[in-house]
PDB file of N, CA and C in Angstrom:
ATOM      1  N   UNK A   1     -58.071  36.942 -73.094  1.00  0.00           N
ATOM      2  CA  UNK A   1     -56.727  36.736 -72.607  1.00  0.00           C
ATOM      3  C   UNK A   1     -56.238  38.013 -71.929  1.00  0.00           C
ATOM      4  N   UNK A   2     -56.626  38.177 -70.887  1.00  0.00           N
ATOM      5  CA  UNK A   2     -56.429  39.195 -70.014  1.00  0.00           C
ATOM      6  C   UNK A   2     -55.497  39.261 -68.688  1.00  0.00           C
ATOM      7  N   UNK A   3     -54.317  38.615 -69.388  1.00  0.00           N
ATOM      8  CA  UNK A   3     -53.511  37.930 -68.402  1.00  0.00           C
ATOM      9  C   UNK A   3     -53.134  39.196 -67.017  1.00  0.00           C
ATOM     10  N   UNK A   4     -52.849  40.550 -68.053  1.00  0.00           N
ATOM     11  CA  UNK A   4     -52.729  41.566 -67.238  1.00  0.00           C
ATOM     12  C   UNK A   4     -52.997  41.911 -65.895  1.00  0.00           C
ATOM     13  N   UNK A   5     -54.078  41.283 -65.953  1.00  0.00           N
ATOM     14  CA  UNK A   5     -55.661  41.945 -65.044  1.00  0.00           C
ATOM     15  C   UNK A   5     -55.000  40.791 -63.590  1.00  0.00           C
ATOM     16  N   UNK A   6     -54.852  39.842 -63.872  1.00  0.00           N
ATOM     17  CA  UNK A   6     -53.664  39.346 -62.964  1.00  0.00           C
ATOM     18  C   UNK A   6     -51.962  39.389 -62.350  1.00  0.00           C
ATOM     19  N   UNK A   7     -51.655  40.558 -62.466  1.00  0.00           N
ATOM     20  CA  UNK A   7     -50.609  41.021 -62.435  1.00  0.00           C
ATOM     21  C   UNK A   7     -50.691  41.605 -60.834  1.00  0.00           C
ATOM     22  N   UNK A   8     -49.811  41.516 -60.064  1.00  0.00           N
ATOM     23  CA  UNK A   8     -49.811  42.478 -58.812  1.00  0.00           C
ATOM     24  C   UNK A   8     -49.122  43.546 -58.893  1.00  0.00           C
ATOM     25  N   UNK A   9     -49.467  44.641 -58.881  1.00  0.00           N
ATOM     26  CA  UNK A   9     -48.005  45.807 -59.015  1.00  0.00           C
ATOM     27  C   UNK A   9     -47.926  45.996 -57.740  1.00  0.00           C
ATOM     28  N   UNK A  10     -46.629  45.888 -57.503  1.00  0.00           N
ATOM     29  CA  UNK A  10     -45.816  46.752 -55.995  1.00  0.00           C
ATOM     30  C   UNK A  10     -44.845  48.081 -56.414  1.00  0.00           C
ATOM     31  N   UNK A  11     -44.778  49.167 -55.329  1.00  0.00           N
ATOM     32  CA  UNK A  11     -44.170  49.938 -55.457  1.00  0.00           C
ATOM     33  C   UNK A  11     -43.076  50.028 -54.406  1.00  0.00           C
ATOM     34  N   UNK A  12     -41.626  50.223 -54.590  1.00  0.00           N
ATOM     35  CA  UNK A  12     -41.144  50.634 -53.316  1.00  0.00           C
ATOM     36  C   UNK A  12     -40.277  51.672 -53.285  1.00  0.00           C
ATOM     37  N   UNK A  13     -40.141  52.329 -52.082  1.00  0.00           N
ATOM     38  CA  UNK A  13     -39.188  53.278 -52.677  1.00  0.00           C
ATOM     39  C   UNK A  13     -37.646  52.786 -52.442  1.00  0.00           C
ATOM     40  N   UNK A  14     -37.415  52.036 -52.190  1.00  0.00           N
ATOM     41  CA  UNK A  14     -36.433  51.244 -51.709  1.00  0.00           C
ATOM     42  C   UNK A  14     -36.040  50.160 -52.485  1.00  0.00           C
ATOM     43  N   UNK A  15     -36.143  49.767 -54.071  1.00  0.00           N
ATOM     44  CA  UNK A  15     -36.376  48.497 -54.792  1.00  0.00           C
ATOM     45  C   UNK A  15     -35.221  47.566 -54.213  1.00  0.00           C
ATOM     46  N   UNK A  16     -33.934  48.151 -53.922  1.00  0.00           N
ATOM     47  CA  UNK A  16     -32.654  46.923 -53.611  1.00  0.00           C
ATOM     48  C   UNK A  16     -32.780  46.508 -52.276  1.00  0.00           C
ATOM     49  N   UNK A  17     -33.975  46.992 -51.731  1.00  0.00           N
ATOM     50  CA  UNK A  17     -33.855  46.275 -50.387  1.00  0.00           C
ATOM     51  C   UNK A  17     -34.911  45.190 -50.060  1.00  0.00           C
ATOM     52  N   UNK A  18     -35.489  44.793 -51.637  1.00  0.00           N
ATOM     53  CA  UNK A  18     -36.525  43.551 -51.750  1.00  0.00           C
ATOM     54  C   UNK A  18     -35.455  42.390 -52.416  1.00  0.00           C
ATOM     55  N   UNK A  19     -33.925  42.449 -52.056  1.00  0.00           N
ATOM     56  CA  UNK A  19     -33.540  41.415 -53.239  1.00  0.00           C
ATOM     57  C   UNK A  19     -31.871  41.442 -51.918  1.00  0.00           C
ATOM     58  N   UNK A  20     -32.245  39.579 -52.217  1.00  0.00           N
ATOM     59  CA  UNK A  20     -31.094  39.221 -50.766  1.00  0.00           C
ATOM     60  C   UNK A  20     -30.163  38.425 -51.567  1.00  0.00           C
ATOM     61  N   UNK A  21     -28.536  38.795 -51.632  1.00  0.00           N
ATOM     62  CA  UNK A  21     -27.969  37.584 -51.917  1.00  0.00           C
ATOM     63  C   UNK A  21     -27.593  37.464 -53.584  1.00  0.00           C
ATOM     64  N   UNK A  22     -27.987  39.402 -53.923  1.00  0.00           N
ATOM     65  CA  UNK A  22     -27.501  39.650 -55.799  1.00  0.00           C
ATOM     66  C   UNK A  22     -26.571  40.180 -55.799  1.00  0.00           C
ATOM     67  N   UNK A  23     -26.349  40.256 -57.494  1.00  0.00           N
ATOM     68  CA  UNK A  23     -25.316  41.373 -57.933  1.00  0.00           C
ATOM     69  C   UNK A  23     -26.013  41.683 -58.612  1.00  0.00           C
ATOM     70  N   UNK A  24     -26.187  43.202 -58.270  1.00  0.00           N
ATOM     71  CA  UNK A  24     -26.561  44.405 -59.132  1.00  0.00           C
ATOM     72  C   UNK A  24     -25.441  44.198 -60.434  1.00  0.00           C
ATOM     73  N   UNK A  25     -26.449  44.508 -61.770  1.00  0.00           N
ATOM     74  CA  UNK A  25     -25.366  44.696 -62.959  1.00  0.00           C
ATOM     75  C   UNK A  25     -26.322  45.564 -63.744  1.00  0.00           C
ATOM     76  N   UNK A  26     -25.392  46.997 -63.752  1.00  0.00           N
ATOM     77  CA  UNK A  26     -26.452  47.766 -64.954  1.00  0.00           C
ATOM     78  C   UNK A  26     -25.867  47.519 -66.270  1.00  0.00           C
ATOM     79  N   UNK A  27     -26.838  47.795 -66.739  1.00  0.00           N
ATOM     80  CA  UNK A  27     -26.750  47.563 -68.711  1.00  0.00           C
ATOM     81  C   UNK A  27     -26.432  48.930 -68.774  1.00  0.00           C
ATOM     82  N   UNK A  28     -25.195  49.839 -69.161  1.00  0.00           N
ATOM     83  CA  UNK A  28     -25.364  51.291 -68.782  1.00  0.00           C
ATOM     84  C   UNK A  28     -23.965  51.487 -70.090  1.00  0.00           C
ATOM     85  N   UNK A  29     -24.515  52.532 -71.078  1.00  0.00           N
ATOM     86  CA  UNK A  29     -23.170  53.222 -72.149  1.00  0.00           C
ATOM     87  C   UNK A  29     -22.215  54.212 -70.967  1.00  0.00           C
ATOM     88  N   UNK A  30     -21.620  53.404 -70.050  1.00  0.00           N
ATOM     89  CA  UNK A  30     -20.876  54.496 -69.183  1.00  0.00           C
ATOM     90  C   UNK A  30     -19.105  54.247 -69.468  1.00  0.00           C
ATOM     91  N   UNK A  31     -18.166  54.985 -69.371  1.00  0.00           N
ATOM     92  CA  UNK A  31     -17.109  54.936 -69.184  1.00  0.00           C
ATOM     93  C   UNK A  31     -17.100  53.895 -67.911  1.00  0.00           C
ATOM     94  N   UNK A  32     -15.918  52.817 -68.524  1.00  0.00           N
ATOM     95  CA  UNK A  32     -15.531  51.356 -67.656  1.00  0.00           C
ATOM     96  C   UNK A  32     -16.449  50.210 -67.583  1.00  0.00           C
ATOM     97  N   UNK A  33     -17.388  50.919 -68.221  1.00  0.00           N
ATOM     98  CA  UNK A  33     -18.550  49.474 -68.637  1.00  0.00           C
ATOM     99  C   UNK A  33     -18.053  47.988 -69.438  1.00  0.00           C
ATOM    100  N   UNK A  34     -17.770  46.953 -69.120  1.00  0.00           N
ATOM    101  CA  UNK A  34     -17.446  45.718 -69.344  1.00  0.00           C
ATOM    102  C   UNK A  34     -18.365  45.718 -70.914  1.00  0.00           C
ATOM    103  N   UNK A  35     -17.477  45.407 -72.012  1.00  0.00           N
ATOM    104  CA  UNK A  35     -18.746  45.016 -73.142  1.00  0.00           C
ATOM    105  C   UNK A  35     -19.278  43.749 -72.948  1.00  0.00           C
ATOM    106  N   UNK A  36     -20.132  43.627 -73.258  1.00  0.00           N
ATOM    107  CA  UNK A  36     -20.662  42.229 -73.046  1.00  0.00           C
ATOM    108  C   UNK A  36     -20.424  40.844 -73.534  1.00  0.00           C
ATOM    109  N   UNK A  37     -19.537  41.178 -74.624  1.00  0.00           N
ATOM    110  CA  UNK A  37     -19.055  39.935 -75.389  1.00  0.00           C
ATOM    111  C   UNK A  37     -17.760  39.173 -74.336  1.00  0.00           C
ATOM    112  N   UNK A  38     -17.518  40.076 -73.407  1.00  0.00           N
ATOM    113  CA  UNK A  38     -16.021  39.722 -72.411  1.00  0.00           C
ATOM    114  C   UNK A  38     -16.600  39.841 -70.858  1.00  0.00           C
ATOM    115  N   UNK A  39     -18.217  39.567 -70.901  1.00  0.00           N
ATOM    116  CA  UNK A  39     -18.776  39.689 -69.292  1.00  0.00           C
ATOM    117  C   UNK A  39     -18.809  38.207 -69.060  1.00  0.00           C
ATOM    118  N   UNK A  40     -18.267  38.034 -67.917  1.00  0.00           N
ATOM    119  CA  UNK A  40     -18.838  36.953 -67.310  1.00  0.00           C
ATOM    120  C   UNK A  40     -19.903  37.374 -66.260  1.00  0.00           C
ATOM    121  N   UNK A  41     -21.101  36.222 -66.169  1.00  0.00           N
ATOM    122  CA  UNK A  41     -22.612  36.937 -65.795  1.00  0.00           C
ATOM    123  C   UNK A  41     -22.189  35.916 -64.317  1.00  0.00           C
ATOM    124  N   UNK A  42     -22.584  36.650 -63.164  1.00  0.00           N
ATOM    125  CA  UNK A  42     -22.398  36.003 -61.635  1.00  0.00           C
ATOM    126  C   UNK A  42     -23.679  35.769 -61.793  1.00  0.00           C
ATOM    127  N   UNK A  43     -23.635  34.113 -61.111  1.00  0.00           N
ATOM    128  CA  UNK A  43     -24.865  33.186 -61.197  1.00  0.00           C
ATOM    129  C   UNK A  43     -25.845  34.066 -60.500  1.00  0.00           C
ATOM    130  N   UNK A  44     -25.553  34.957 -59.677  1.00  0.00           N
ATOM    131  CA  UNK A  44     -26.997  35.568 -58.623  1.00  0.00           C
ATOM    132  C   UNK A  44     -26.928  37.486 -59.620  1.00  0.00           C
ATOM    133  N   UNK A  45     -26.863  37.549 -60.669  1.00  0.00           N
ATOM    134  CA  UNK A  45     -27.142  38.699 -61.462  1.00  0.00           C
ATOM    135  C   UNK A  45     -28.505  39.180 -61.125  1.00  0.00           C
ATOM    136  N   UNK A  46     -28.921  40.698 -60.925  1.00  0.00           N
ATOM    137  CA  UNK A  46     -30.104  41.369 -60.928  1.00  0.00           C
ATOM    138  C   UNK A  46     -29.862  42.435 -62.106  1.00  0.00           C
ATOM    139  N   UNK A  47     -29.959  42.186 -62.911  1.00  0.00           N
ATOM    140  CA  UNK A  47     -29.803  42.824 -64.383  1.00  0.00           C
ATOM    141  C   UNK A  47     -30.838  44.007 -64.103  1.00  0.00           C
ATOM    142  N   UNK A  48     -30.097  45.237 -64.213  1.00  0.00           N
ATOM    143  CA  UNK A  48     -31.034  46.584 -64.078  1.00  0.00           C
ATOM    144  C   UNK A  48     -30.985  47.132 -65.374  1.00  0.00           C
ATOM    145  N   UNK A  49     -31.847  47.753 -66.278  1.00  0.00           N
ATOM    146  CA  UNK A  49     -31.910  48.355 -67.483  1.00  0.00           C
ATOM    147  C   UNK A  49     -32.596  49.576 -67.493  1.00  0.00           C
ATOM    148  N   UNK A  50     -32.229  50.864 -67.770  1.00  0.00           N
ATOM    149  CA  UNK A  50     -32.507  52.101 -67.962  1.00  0.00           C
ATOM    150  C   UNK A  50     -33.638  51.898 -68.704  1.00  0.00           C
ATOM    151  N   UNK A  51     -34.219  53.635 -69.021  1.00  0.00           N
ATOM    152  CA  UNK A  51     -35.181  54.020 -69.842  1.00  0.00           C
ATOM    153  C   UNK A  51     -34.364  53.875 -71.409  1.00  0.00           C
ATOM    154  N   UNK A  52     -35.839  53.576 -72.365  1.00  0.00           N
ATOM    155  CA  UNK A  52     -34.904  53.820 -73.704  1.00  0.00           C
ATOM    156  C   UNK A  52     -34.757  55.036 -74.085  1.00  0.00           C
ATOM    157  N   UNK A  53     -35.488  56.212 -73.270  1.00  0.00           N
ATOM    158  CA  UNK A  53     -35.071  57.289 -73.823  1.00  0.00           C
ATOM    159  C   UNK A  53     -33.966  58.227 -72.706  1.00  0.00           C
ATOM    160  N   UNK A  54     -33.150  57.638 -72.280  1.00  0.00           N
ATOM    161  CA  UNK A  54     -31.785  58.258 -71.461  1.00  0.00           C
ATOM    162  C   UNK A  54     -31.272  57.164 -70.431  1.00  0.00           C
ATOM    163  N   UNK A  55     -30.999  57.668 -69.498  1.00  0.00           N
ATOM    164  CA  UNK A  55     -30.021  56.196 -68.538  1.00  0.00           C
ATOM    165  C   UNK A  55     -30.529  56.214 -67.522  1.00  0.00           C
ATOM    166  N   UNK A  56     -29.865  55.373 -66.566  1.00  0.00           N
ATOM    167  CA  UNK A  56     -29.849  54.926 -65.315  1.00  0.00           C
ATOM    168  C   UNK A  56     -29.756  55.936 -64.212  1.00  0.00           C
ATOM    169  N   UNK A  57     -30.778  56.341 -63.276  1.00  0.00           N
ATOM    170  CA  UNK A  57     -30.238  57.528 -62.614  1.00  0.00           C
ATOM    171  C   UNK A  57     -29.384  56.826 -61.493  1.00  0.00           C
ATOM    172  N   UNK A  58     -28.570  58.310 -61.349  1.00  0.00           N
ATOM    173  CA  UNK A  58     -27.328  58.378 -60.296  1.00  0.00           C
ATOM    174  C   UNK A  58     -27.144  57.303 -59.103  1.00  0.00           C
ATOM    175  N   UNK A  59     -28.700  57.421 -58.527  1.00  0.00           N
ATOM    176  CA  UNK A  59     -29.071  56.842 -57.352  1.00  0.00           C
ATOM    177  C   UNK A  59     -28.987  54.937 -57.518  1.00  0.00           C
ATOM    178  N   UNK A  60     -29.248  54.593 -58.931  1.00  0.00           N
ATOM    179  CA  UNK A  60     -29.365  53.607 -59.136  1.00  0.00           C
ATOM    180  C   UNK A  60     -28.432  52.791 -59.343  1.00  0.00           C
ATOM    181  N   UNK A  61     -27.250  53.669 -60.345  1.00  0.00           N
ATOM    182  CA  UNK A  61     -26.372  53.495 -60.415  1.00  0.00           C
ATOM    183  C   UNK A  61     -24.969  53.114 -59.323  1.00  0.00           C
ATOM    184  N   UNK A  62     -25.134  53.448 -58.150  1.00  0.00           N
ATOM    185  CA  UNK A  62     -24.832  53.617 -57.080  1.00  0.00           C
ATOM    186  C   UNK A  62     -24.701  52.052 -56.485  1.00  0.00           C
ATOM    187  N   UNK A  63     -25.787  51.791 -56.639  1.00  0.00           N
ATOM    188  CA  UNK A  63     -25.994  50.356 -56.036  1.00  0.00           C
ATOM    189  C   UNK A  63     -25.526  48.886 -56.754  1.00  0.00           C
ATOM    190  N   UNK A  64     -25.278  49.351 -57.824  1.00  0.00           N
ATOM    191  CA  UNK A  64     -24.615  48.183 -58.924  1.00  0.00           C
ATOM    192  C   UNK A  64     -23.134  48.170 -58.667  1.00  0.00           C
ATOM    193  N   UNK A  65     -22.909  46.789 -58.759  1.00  0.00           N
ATOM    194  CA  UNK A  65     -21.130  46.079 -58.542  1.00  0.00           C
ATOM    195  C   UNK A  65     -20.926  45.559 -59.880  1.00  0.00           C
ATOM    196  N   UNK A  66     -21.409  45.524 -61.088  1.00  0.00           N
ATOM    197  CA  UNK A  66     -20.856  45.819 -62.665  1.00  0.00           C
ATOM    198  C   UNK A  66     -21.554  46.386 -63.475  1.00  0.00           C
ATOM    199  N   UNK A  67     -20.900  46.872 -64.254  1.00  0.00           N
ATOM    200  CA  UNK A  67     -21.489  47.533 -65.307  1.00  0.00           C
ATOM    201  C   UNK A  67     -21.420  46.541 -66.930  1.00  0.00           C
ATOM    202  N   UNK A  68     -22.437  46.861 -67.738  1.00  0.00           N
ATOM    203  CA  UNK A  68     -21.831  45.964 -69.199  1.00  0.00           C
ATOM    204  C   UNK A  68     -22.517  47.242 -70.272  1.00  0.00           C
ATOM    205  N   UNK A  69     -22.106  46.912 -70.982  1.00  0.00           N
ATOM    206  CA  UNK A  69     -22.121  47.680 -72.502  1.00  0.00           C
ATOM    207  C   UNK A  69     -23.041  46.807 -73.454  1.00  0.00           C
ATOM    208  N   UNK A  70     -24.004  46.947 -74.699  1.00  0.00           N
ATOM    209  CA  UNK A  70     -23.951  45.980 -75.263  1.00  0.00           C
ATOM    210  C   UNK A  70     -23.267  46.599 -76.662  1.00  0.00           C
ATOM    211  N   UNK A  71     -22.670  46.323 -77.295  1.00  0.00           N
ATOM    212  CA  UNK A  71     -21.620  46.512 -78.538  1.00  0.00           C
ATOM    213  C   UNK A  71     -22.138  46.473 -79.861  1.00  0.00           C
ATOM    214  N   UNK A  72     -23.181  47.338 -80.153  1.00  0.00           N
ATOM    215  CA  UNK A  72     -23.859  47.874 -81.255  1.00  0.00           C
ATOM    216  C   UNK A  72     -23.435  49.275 -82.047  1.00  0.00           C
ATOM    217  N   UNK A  73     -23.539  49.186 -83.108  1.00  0.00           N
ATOM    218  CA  UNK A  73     -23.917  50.525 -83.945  1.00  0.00           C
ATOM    219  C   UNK A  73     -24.475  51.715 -83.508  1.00  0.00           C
ATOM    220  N   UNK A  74     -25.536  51.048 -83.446  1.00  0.00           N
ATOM    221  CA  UNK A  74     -26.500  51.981 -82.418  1.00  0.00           C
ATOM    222  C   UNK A  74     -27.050  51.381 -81.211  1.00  0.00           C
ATOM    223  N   UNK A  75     -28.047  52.316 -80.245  1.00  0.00           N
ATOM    224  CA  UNK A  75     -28.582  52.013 -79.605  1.00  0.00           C
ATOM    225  C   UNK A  75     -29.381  51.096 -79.286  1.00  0.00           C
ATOM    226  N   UNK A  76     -29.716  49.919 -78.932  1.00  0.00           N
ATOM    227  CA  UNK A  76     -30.828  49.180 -78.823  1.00  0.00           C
ATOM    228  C   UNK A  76     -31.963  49.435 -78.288  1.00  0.00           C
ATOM    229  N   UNK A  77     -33.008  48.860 -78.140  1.00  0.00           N
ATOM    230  CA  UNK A  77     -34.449  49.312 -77.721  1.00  0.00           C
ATOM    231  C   UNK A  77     -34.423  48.679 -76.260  1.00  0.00           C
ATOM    232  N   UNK A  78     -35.214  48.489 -75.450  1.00  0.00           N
ATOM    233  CA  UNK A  78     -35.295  47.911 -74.238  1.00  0.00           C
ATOM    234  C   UNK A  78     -35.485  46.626 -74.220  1.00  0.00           C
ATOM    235  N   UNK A  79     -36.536  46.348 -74.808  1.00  0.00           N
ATOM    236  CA  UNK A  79     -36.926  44.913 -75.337  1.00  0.00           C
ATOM    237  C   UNK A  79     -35.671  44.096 -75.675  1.00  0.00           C
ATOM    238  N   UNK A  80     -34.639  44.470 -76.869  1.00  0.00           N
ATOM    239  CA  UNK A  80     -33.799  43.871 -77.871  1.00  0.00           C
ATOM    240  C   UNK A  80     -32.985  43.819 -76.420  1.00  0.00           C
ATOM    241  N   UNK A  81     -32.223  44.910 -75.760  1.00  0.00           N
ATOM    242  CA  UNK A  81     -31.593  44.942 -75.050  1.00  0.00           C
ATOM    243  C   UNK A  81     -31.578  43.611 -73.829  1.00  0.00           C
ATOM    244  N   UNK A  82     -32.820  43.729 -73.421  1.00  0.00           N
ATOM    245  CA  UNK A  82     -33.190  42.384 -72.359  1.00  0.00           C
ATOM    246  C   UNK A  82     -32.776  41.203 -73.021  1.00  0.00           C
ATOM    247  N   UNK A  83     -33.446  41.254 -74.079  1.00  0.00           N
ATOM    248  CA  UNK A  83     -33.004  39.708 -75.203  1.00  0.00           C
ATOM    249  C   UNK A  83     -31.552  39.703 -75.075  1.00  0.00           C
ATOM    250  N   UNK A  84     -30.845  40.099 -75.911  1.00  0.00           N
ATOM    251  CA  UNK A  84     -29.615  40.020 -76.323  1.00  0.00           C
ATOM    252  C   UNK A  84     -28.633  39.902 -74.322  1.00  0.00           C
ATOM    253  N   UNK A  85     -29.245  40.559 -73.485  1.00  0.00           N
ATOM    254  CA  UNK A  85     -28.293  40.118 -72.345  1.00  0.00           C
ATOM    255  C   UNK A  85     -28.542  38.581 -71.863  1.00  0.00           C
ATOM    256  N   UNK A  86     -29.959  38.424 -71.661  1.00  0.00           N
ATOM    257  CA  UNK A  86     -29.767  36.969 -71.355  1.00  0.00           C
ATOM    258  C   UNK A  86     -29.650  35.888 -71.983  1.00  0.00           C
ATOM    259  N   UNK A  87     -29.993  36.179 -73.822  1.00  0.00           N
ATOM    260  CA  UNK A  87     -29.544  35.264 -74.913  1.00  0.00           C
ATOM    261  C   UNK A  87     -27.847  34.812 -74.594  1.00  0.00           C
ATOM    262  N   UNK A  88     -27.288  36.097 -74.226  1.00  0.00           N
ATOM    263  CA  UNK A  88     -25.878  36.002 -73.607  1.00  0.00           C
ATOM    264  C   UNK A  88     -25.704  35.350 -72.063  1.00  0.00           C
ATOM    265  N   UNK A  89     -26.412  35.291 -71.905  1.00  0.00           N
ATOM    266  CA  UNK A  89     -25.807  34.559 -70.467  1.00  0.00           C
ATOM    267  C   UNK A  89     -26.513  33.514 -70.614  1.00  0.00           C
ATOM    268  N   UNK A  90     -27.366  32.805 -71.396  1.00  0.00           N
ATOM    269  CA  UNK A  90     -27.615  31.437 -71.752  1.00  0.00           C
ATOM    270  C   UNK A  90     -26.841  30.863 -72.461  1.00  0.00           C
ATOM    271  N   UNK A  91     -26.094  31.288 -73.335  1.00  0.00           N
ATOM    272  CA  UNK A  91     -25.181  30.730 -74.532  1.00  0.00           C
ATOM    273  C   UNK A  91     -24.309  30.259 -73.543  1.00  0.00           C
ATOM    274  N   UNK A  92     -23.481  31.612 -72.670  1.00  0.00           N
ATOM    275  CA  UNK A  92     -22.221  31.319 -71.811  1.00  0.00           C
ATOM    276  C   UNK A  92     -22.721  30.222 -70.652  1.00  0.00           C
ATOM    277  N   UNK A  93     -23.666  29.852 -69.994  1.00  0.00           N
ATOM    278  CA  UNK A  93     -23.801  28.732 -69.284  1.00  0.00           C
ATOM    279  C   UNK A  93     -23.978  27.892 -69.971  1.00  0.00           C
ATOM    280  N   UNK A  94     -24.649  27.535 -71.109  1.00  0.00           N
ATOM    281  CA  UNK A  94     -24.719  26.087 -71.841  1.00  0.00           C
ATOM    282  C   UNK A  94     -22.952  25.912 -72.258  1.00  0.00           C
ATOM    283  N   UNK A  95     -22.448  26.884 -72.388  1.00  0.00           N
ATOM    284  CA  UNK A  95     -20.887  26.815 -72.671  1.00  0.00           C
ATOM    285  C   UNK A  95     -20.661  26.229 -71.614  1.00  0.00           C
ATOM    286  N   UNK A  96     -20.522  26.420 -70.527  1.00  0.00           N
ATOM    287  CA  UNK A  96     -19.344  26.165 -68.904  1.00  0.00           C
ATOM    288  C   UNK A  96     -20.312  24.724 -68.529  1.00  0.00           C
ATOM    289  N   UNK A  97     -21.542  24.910 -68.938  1.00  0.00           N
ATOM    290  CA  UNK A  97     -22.155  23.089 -68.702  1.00  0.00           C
ATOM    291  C   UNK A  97     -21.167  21.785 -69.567  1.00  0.00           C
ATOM    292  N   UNK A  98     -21.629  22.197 -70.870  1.00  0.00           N
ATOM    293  CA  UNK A  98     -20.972  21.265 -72.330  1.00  0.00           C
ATOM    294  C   UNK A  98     -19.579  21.059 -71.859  1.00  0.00           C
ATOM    295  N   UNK A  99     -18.331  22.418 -70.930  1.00  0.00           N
ATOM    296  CA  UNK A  99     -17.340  22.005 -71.018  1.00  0.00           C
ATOM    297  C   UNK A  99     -16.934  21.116 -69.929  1.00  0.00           C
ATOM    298  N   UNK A 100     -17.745  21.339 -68.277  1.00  0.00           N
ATOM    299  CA  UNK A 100     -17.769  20.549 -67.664  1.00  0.00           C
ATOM    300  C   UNK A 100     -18.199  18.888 -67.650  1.00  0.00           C
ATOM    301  N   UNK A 101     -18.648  18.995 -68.622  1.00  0.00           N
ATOM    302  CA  UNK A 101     -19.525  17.429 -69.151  1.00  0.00           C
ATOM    303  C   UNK A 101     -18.154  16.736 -69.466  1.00  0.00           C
ATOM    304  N   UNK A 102     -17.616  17.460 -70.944  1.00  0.00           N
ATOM    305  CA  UNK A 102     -16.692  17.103 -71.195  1.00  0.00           C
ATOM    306  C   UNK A 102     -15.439  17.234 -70.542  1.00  0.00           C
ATOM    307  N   UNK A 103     -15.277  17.399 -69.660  1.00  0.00           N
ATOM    308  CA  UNK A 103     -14.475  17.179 -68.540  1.00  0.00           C
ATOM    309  C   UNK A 103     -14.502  16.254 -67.356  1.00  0.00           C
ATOM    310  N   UNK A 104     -15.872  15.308 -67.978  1.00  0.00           N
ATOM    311  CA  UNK A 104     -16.014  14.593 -66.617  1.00  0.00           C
ATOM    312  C   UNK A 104     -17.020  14.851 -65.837  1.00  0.00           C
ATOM    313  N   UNK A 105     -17.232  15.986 -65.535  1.00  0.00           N
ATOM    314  CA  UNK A 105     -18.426  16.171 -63.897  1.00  0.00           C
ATOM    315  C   UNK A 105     -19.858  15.893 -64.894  1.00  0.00           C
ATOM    316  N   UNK A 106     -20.805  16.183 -63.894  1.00  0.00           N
ATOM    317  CA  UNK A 106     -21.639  15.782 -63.801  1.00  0.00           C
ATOM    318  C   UNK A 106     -22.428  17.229 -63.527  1.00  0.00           C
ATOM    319  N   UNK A 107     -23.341  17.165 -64.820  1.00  0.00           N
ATOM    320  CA  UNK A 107     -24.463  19.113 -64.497  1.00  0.00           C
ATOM    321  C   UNK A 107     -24.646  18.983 -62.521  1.00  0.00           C
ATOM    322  N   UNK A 108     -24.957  18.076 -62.301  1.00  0.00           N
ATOM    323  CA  UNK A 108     -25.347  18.085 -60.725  1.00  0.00           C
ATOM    324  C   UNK A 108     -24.331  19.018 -59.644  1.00  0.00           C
ATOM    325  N   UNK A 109     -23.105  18.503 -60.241  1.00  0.00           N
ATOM    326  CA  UNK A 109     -22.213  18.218 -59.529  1.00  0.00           C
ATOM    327  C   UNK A 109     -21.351  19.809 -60.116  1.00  0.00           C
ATOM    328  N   UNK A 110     -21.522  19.867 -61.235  1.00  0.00           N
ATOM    329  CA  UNK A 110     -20.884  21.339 -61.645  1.00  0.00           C
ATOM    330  C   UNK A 110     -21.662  22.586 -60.981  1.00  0.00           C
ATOM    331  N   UNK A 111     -20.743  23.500 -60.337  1.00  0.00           N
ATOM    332  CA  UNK A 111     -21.329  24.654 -59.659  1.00  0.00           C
ATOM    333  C   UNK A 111     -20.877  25.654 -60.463  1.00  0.00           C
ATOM    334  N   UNK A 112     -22.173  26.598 -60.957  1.00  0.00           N
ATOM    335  CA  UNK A 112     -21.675  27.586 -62.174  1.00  0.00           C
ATOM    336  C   UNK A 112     -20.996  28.811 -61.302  1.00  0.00           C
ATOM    337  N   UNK A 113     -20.350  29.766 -61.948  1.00  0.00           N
ATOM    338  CA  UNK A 113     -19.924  31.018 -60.783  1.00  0.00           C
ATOM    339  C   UNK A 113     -18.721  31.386 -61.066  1.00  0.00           C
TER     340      UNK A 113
END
């Protein structure tokens, strides 16, 4: 099971200029960072996540239109971190689906955003 060995790596030095039509959102402990329990996630999110051992550099930071927090004790790991953001933005769309249902529309017909 060497799934690896099928992997393509690309490098660019330019990464935001392979991605048309996002919102940059860093996961970043910064002053004005949105916690995450009060984010609403924009349907076209490019979720950027730092190193676990320090942050997001300057340059990167730069290019993001929100910031979120996640609201722990401590620090989370990278892994937990990934989990816990999109565990969160799955909960909150099965939310805005269930309430549109019950409101009548139709998943087809409901536009998330």
């Amino acid at each position: 099971m060497k799934g690896y060995a099928d992997v393509e790596v690309r490098q660019y030095d330019r990464v935001f200029d392979q991605f048309a039509d996002v919102t940059p959102v860093a996961i970043e402990i910064m002053p004005g960072s949105e916690p995450l329990t009060e984010f609403e996630h924009p349907e076209n999110a490019l979720y950027i996540f730092g190193p676990e051992d320090g942050g997001l550099e300057r340059v990167t930071l730069q290019h993001c239109h929100r910031f979120i927090t996640i609201p722990a004790r401590h620090c989370t790991n990278l892994a937990a971190a990934v989990y816990i953001t999109l565990y969160d933005r799955m909960l909150k769309l099965n939310q805005k689906i269930e309430l549109a249902e019950s409101r009548g529309f139709d998943k087809i017909d409901f536009e998330i955003g």
